[in-house]
C-alpha atoms as a PDB file:
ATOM      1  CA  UNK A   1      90.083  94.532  93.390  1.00  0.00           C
ATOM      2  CA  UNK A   2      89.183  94.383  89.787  1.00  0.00           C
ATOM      3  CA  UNK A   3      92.751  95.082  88.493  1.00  0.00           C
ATOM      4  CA  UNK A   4      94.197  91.910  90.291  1.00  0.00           C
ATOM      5  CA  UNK A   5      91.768  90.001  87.911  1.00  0.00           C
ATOM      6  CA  UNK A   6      93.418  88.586  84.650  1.00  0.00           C
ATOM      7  CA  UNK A   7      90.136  89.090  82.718  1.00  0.00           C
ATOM      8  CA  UNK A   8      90.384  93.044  83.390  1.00  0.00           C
ATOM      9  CA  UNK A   9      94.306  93.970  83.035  1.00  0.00           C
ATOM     10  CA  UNK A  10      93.488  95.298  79.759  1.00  0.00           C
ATOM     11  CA  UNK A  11      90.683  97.754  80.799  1.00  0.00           C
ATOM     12  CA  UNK A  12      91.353 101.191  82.056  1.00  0.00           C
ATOM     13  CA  UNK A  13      90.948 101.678  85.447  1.00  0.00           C
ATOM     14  CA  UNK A  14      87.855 104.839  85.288  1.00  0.00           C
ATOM     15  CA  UNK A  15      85.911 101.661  83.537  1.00  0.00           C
ATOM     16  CA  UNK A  16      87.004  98.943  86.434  1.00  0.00           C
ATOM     17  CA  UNK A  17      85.860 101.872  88.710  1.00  0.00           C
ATOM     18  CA  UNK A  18      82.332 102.344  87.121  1.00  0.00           C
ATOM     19  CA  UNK A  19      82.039  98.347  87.541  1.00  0.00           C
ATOM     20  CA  UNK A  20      83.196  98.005  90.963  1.00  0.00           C
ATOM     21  CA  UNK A  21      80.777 100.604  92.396  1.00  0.00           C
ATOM     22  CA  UNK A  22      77.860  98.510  90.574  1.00  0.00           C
ATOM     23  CA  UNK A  23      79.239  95.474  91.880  1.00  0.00           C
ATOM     24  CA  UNK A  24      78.088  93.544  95.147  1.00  0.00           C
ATOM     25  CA  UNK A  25      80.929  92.340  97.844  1.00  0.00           C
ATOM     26  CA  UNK A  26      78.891  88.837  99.438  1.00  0.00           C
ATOM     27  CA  UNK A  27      80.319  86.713 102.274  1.00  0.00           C
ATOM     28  CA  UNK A  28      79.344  83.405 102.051  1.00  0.00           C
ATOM     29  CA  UNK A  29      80.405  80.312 104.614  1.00  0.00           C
ATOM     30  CA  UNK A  30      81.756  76.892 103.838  1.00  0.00           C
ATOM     31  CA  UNK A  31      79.565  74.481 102.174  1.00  0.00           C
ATOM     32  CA  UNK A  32      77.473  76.948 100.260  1.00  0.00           C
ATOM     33  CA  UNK A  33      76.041  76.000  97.250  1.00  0.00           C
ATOM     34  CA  UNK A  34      76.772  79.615  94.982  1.00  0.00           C
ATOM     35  CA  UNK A  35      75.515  77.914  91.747  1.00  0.00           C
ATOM     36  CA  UNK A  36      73.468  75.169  90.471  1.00  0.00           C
ATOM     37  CA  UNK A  37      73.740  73.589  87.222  1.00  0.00           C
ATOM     38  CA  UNK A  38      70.904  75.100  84.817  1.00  0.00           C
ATOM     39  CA  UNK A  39      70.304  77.964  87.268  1.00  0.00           C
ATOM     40  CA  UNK A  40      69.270  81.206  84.854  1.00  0.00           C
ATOM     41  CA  UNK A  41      72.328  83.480  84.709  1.00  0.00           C
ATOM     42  CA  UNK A  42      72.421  86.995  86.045  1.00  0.00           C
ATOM     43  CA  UNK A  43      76.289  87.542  87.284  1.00  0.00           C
ATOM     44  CA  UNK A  44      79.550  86.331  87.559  1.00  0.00           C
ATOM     45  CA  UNK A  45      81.013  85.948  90.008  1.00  0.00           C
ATOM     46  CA  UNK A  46      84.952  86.928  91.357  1.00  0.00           C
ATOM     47  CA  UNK A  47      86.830  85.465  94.605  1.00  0.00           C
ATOM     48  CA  UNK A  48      88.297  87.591  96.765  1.00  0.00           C
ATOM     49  CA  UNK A  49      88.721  85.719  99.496  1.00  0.00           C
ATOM     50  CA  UNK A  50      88.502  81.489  99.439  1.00  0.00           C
ATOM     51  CA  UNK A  51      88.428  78.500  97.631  1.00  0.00           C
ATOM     52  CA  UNK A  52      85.366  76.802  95.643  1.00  0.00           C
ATOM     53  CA  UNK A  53      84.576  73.877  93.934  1.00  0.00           C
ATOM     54  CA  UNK A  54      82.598  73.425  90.261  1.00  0.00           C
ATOM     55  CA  UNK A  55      80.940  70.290  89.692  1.00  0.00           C
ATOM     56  CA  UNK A  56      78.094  68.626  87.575  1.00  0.00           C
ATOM     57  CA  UNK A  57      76.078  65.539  89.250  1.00  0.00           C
ATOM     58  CA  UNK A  58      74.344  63.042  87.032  1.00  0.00           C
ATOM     59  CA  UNK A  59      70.880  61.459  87.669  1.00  0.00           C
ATOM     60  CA  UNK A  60      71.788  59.213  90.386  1.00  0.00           C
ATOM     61  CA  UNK A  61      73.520  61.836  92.507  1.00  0.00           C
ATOM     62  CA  UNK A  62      77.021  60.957  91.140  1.00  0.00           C
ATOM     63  CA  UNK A  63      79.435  63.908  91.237  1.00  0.00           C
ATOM     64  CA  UNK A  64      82.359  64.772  89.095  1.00  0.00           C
ATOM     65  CA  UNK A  65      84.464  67.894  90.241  1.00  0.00           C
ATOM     66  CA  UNK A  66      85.212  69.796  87.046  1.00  0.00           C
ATOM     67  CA  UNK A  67      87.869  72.161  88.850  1.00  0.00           C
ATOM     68  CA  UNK A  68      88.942  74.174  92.264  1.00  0.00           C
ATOM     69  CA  UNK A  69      89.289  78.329  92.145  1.00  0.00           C
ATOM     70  CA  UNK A  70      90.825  80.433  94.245  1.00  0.00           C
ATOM     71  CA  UNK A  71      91.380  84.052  95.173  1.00  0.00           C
ATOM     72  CA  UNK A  72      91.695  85.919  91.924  1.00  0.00           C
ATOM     73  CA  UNK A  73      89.587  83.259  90.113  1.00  0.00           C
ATOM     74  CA  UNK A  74      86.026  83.779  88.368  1.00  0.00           C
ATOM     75  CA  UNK A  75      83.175  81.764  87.271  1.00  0.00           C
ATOM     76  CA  UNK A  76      80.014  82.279  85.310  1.00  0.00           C
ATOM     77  CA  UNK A  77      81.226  84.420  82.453  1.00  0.00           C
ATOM     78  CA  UNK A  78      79.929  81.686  80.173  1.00  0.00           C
ATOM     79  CA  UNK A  79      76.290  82.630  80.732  1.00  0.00           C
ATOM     80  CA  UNK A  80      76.952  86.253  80.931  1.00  0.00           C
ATOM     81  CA  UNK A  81      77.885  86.169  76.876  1.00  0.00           C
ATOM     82  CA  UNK A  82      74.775  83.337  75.649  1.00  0.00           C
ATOM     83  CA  UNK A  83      72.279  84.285  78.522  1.00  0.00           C
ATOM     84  CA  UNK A  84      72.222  79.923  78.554  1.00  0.00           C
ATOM     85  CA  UNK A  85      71.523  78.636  82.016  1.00  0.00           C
ATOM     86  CA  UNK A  86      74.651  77.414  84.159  1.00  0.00           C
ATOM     87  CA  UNK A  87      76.573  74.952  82.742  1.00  0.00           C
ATOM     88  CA  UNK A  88      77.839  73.610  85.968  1.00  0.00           C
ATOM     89  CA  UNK A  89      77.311  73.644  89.870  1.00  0.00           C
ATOM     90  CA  UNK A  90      79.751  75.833  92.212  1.00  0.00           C
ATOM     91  CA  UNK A  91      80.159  75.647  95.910  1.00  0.00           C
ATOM     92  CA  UNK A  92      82.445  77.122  98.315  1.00  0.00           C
ATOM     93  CA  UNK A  93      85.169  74.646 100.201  1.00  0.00           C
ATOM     94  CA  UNK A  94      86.275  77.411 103.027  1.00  0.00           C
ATOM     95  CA  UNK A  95      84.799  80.761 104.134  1.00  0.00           C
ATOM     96  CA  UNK A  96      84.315  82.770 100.919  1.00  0.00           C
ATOM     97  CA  UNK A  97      84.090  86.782  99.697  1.00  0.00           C
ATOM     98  CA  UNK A  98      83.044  87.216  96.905  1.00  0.00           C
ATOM     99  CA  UNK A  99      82.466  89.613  94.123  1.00  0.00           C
ATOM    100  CA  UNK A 100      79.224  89.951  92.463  1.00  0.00           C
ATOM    101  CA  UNK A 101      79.250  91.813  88.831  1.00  0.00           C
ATOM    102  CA  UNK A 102      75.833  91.650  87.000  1.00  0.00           C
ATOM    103  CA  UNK A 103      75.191  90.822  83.501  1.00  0.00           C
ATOM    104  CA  UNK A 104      74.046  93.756  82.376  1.00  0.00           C
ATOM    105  CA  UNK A 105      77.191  95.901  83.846  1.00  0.00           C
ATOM    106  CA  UNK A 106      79.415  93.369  81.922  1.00  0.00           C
ATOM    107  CA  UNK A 107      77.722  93.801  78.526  1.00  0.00           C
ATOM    108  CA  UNK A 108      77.489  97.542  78.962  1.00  0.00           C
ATOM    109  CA  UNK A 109      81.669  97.436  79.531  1.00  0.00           C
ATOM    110  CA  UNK A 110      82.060  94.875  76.657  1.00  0.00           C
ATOM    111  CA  UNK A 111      80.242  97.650  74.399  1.00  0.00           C
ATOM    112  CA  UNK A 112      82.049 100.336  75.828  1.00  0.00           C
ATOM    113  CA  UNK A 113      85.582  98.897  75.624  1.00  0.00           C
ATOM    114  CA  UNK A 114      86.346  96.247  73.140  1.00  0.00           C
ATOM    115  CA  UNK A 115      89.576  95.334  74.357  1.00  0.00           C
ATOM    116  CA  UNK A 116      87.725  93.715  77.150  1.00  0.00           C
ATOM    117  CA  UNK A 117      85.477  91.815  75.048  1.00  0.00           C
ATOM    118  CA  UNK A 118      88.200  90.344  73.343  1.00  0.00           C
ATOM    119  CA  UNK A 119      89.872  89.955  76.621  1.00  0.00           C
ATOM    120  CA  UNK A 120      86.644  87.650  78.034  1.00  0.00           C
ATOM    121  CA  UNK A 121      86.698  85.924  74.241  1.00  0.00           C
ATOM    122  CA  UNK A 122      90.477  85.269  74.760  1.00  0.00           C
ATOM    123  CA  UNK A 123      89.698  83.801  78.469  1.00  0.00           C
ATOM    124  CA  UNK A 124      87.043  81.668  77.396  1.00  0.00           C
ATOM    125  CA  UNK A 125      89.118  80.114  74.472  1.00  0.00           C
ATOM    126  CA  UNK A 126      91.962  79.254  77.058  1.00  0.00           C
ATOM    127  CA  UNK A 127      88.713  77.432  79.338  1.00  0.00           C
ATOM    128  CA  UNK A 128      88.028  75.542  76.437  1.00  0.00           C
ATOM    129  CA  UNK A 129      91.473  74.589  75.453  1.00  0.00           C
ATOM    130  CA  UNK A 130      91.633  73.361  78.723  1.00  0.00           C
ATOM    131  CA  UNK A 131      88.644  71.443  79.106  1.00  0.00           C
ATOM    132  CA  UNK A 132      89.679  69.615  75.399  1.00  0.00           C
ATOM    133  CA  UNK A 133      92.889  68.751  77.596  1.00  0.00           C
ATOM    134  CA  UNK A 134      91.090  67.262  80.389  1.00  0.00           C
ATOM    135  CA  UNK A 135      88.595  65.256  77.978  1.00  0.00           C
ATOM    136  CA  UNK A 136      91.713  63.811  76.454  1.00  0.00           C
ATOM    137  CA  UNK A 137      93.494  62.970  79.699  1.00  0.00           C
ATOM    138  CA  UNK A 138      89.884  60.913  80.300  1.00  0.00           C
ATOM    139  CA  UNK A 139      90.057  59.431  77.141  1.00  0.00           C
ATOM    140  CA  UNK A 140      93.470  58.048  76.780  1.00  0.00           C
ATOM    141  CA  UNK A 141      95.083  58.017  80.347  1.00  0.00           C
ATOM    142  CA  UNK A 142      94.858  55.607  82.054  1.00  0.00           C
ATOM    143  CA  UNK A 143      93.682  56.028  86.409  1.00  0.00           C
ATOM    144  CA  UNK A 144      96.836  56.662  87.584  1.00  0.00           C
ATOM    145  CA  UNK A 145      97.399  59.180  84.535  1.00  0.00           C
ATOM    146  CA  UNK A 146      94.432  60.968  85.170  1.00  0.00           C
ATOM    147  CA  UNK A 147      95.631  61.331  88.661  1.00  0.00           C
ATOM    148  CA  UNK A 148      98.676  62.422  87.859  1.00  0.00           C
ATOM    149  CA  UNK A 149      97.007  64.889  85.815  1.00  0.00           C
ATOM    150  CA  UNK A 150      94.588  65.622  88.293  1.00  0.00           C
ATOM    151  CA  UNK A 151      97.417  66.688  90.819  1.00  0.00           C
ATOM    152  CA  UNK A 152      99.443  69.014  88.488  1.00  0.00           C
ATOM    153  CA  UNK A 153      96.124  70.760  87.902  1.00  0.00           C
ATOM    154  CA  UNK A 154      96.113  71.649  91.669  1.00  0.00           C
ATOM    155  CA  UNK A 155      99.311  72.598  91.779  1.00  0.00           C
ATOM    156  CA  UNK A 156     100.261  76.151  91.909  1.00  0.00           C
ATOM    157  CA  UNK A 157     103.429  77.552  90.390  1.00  0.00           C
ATOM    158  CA  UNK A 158     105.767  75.604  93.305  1.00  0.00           C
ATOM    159  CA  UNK A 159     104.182  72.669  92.612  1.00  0.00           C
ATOM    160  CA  UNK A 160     101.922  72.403  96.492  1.00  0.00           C
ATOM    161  CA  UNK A 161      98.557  71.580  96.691  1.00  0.00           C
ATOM    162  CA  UNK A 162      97.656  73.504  99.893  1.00  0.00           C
ATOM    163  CA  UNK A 163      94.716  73.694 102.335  1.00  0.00           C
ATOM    164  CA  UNK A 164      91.701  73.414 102.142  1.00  0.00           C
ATOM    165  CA  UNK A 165      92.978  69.904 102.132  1.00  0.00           C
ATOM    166  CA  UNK A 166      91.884  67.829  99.137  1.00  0.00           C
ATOM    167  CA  UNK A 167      90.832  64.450 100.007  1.00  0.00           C
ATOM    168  CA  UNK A 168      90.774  61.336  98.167  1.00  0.00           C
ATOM    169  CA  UNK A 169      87.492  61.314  97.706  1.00  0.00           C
ATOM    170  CA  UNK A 170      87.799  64.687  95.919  1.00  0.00           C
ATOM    171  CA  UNK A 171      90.427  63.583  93.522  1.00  0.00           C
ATOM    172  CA  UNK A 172      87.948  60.458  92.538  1.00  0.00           C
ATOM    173  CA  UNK A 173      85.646  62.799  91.435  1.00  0.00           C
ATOM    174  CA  UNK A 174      87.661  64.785  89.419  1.00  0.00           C
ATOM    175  CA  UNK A 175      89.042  61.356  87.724  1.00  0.00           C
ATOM    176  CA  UNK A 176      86.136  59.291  87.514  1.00  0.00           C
ATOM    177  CA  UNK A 177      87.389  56.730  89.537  1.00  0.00           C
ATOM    178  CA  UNK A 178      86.804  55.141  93.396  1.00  0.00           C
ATOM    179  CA  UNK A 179      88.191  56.614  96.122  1.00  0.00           C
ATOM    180  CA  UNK A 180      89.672  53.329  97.045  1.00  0.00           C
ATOM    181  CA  UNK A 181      91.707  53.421  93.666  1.00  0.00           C
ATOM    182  CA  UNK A 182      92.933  57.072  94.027  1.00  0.00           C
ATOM    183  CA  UNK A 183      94.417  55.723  97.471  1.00  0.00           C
ATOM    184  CA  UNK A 184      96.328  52.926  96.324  1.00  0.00           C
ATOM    185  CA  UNK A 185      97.975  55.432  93.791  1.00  0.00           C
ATOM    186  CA  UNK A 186      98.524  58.214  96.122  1.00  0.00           C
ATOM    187  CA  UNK A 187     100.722  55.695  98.456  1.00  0.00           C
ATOM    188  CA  UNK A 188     102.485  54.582  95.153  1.00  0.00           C
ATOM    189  CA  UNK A 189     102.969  57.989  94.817  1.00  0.00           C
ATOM    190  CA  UNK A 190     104.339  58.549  98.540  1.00  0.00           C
ATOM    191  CA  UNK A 191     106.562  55.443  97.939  1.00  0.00           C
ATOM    192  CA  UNK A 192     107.752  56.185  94.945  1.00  0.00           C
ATOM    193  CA  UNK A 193     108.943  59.819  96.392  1.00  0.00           C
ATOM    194  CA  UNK A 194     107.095  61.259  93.527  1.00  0.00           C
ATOM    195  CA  UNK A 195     104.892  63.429  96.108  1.00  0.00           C
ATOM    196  CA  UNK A 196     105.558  64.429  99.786  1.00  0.00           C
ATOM    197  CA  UNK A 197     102.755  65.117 102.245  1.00  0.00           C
ATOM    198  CA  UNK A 198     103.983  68.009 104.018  1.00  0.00           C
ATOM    199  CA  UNK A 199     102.027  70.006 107.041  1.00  0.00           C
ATOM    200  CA  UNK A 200      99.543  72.314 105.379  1.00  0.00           C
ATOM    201  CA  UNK A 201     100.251  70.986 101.963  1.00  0.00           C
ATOM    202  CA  UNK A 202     101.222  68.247  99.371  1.00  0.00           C
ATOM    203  CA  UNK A 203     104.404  68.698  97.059  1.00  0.00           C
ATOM    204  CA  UNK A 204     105.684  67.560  93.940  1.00  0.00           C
ATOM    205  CA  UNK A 205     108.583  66.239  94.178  1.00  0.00           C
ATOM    206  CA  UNK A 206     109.672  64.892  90.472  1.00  0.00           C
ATOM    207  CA  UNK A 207     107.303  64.445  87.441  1.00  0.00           C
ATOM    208  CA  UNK A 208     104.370  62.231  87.905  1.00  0.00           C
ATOM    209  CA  UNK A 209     104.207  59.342  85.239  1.00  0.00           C
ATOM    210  CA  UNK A 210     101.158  59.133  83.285  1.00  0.00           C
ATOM    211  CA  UNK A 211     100.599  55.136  83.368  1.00  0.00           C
ATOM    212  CA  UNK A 212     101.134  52.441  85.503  1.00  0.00           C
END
């Protein structure tokens, strides 16, 4: 499984080997909470199977989703390099399989193989390039931009957002906005034949504008 990852096309496959057989295939169902926000680290984890959901809650139990992974995905590497607690919360959306690669396993193949330390250095640059992109879409766009960000994020390379369905409600979180807002600009959306709600999925039909 290792080799469909992006983090490990670099590393030779008797190392992915060694990893895999000290690695830990979990099932988990719908609704599980993998990850909790300042949590002490001790793997990362890889999706097999699934879709989940990172997010960070505030003090009065508001949530902001931070982003949605899917098969071929990973999460925690972050904590595997500083030893830091968890930065953010994950949980799954559907039924889940998941890979479980400890800490220490990583390190050891980071000292063995450099190429995949500058592999997971090169990965976590491109998260943080990203997240700079997403604090400046909250900065200077305005709702309807940050939707319209929001949904190319989502996107895969056909431009579909497919099952598990995203609601509303899950967009506002990602946007910092109500729910009630997010549906008044997904009908202007519909209208405007920008999008297309399809069965299973939601297209992009022409580029979204970034203001209203």
């Amino acid at each position: 499984m290792l080799e469909n990852v992006s983090l490990f096309a670099d590393v030779p496959p008797h190392y992915l080997a060694e990893l895999e057989k000290l690695s830990v295939m979990r099932k988990y169902p719908k609704n599980t909470v993998l990850v909790t926000e300042g949590d002490e680290s001790t793997h990362m984890y890889i999706i097999r199977k699934g879709t989940v959901s990172a997010f960070l809650n505030n003090e009065d139990g508001r949530q902001v989703n931070l982003n949605y992974m899917h098969e071929g995905d990973y999460f925690g590497e972050l904590s595997l390099i500083d030893g830091k607690p968890r930065s953010a919360s994950v949980m799954t959306i559907s039924d889940c399989e998941i890979l479980l690669v400890s800490r220490a396993s990583v390190q050891d193949l980071m000292h063995k193989h450099p190429e995949f330390a500058m592999s997971l250095l090169c990965e976590v640059t491109r998260r943080v390039r990203d997240l700079t992109d997403s604090v400046k879409d909250m900065a200077l766009l305005d709702v309807y931009g940050r939707v319209s960000a929001a949904l190319e994020k989502l996107s895969d390379e056909n431009k579909r957002i497919h099952n598990p369905k995203v609601t509303h409600q899950d967009i506002a979180n990602m946007v910092g906005s109500s729910r009630e807002m997010v549906s008044r600009i997904m009908k202007q959306l519909l209208i405007g034949e920008y999008i297309e709600q399809c069965s299973g999925y939601i297209e992009i039909k022409k580029p979204l504008p970034r203001y209203w």
